[in-house]
C-alpha atoms as a PDB file:
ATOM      1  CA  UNK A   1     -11.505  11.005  26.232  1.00  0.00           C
ATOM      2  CA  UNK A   2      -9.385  13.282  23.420  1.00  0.00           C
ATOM      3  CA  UNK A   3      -9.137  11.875  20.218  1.00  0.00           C
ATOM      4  CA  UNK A   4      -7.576  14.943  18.767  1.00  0.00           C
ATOM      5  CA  UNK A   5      -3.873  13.812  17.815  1.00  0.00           C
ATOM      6  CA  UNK A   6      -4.016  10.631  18.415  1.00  0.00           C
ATOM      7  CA  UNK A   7      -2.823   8.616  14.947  1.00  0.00           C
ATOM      8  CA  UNK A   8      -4.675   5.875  13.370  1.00  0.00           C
ATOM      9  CA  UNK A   9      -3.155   2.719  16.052  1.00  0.00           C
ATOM     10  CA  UNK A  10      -4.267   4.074  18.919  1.00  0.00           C
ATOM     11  CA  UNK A  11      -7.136   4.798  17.381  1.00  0.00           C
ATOM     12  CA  UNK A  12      -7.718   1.057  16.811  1.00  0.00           C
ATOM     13  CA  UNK A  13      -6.388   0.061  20.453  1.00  0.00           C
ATOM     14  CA  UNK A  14      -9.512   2.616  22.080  1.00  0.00           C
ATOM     15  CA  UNK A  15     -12.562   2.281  19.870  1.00  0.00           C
ATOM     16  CA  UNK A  16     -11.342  -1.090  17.744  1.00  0.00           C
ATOM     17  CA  UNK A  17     -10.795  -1.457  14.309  1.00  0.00           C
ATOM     18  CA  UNK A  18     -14.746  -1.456  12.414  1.00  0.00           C
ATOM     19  CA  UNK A  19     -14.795  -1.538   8.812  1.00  0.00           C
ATOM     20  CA  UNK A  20     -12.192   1.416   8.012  1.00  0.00           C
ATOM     21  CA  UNK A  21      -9.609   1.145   5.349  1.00  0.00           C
ATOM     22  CA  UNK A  22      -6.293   2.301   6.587  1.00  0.00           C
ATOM     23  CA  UNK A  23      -5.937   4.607   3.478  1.00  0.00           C
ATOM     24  CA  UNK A  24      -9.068   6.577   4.146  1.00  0.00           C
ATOM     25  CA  UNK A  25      -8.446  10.112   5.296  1.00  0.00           C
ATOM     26  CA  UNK A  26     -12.193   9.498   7.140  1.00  0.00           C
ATOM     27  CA  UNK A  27     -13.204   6.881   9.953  1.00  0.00           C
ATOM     28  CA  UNK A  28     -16.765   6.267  11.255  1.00  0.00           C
ATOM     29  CA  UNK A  29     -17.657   4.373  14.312  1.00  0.00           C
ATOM     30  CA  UNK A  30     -21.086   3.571  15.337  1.00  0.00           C
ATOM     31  CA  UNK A  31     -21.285   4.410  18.973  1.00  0.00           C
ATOM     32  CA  UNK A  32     -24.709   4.095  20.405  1.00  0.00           C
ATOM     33  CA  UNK A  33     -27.857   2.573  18.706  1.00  0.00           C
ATOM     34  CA  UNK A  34     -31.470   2.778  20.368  1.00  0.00           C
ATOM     35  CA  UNK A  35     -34.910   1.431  18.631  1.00  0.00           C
ATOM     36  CA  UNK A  36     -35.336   5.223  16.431  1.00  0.00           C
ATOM     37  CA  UNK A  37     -32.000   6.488  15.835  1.00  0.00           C
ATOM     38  CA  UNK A  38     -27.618   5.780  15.707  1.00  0.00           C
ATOM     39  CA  UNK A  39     -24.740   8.085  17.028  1.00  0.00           C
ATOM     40  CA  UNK A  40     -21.655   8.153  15.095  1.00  0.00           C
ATOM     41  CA  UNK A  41     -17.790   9.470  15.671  1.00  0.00           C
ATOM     42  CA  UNK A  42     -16.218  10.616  12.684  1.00  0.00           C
ATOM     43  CA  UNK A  43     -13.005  11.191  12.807  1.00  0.00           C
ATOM     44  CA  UNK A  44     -10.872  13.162   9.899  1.00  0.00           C
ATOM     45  CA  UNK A  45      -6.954  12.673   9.701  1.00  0.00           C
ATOM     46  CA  UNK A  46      -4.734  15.053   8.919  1.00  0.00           C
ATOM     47  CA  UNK A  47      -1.504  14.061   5.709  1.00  0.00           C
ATOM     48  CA  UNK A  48       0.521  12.871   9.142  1.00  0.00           C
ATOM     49  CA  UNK A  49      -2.359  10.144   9.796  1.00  0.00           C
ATOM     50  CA  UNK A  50      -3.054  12.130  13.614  1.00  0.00           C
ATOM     51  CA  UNK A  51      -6.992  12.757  14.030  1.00  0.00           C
ATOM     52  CA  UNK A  52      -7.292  16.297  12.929  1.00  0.00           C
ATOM     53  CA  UNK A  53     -11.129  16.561  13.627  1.00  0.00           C
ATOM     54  CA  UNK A  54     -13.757  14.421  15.900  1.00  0.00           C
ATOM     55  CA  UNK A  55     -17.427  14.975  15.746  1.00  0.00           C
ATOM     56  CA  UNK A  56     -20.929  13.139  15.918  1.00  0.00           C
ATOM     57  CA  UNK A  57     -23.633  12.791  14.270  1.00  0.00           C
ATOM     58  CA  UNK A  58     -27.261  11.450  15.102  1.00  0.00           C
ATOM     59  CA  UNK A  59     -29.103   9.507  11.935  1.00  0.00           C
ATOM     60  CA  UNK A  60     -32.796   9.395  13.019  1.00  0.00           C
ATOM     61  CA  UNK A  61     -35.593   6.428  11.565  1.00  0.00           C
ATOM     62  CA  UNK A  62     -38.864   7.701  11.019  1.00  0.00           C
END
Protein backbone atom coordinates (compact mmCIF):
# COMPACT_ATOMS: atom_id res chain seq x y z
CA UNK A 1 0.00 0.00 0.00
CA UNK A 2 1.63 3.76 -0.88
CA UNK A 3 1.52 6.10 1.73
CA UNK A 4 3.59 8.59 -0.14
CA UNK A 5 1.09 11.62 -0.84
CA UNK A 6 -1.51 10.69 0.85
CA UNK A 7 -2.50 13.78 3.49
CA UNK A 8 -3.11 13.37 7.08
CA UNK A 9 -7.29 12.02 6.66
CA UNK A 10 -6.65 9.34 4.74
CA UNK A 11 -4.04 8.64 6.70
CA UNK A 12 -6.44 8.21 9.65
CA UNK A 13 -9.18 6.30 7.44
CA UNK A 14 -6.12 3.34 6.56
CA UNK A 15 -4.01 2.88 9.66
CA UNK A 16 -6.53 4.84 12.34
CA UNK A 17 -5.91 7.68 14.28
CA UNK A 18 -3.18 6.43 17.47
CA UNK A 19 -1.96 9.03 19.65
CA UNK A 20 -0.76 11.73 16.92
CA UNK A 21 -1.40 15.37 17.28
CA UNK A 22 -2.68 16.82 14.10
CA UNK A 23 0.01 19.63 14.30
CA UNK A 24 2.95 17.29 14.35
CA UNK A 25 4.97 17.30 11.16
CA UNK A 26 5.82 13.36 12.44
CA UNK A 27 3.34 10.30 12.95
CA UNK A 28 4.29 6.89 14.44
CA UNK A 29 2.22 3.82 14.30
CA UNK A 30 3.05 0.68 16.00
CA UNK A 31 2.54 -2.02 13.47
CA UNK A 32 3.60 -5.40 14.63
CA UNK A 33 4.66 -6.44 18.22
CA UNK A 34 6.14 -10.05 19.03
CA UNK A 35 7.50 -11.24 22.68
CA UNK A 36 11.44 -9.44 21.85
CA UNK A 37 10.87 -6.62 19.66
CA UNK A 38 8.07 -3.68 17.86
CA UNK A 39 7.88 -2.45 14.15
CA UNK A 40 6.99 1.04 13.61
CA UNK A 41 5.78 3.36 10.43
CA UNK A 42 6.88 6.75 10.63
CA UNK A 43 5.60 8.87 8.51
CA UNK A 44 7.02 12.68 7.87
CA UNK A 45 4.64 15.38 6.22
CA UNK A 46 5.60 17.73 4.04
CA UNK A 47 4.25 22.12 4.82
CA UNK A 48 1.07 20.81 2.49
CA UNK A 49 0.23 18.06 5.31
CA UNK A 50 0.82 15.04 2.22
CA UNK A 51 3.23 12.19 3.66
CA UNK A 52 6.52 13.23 2.28
CA UNK A 53 8.50 10.19 3.73
CA UNK A 54 7.42 6.50 5.11
CA UNK A 55 9.84 4.23 6.79
CA UNK A 56 10.19 1.54 9.67
CA UNK A 57 11.92 0.90 12.27
CA UNK A 58 12.49 -2.30 14.53
CA UNK A 59 13.05 -1.45 18.55
CA UNK A 60 14.53 -4.72 19.93
CA UNK A 61 14.20 -5.89 24.08
CA UNK A 62 17.10 -7.52 25.34
Amino acid sequence: MALIGKNKKEIITILGDEFNADFCKTWSYKIKTSWFKSVYLYLEFDENDFVAKAYRKTKYFF
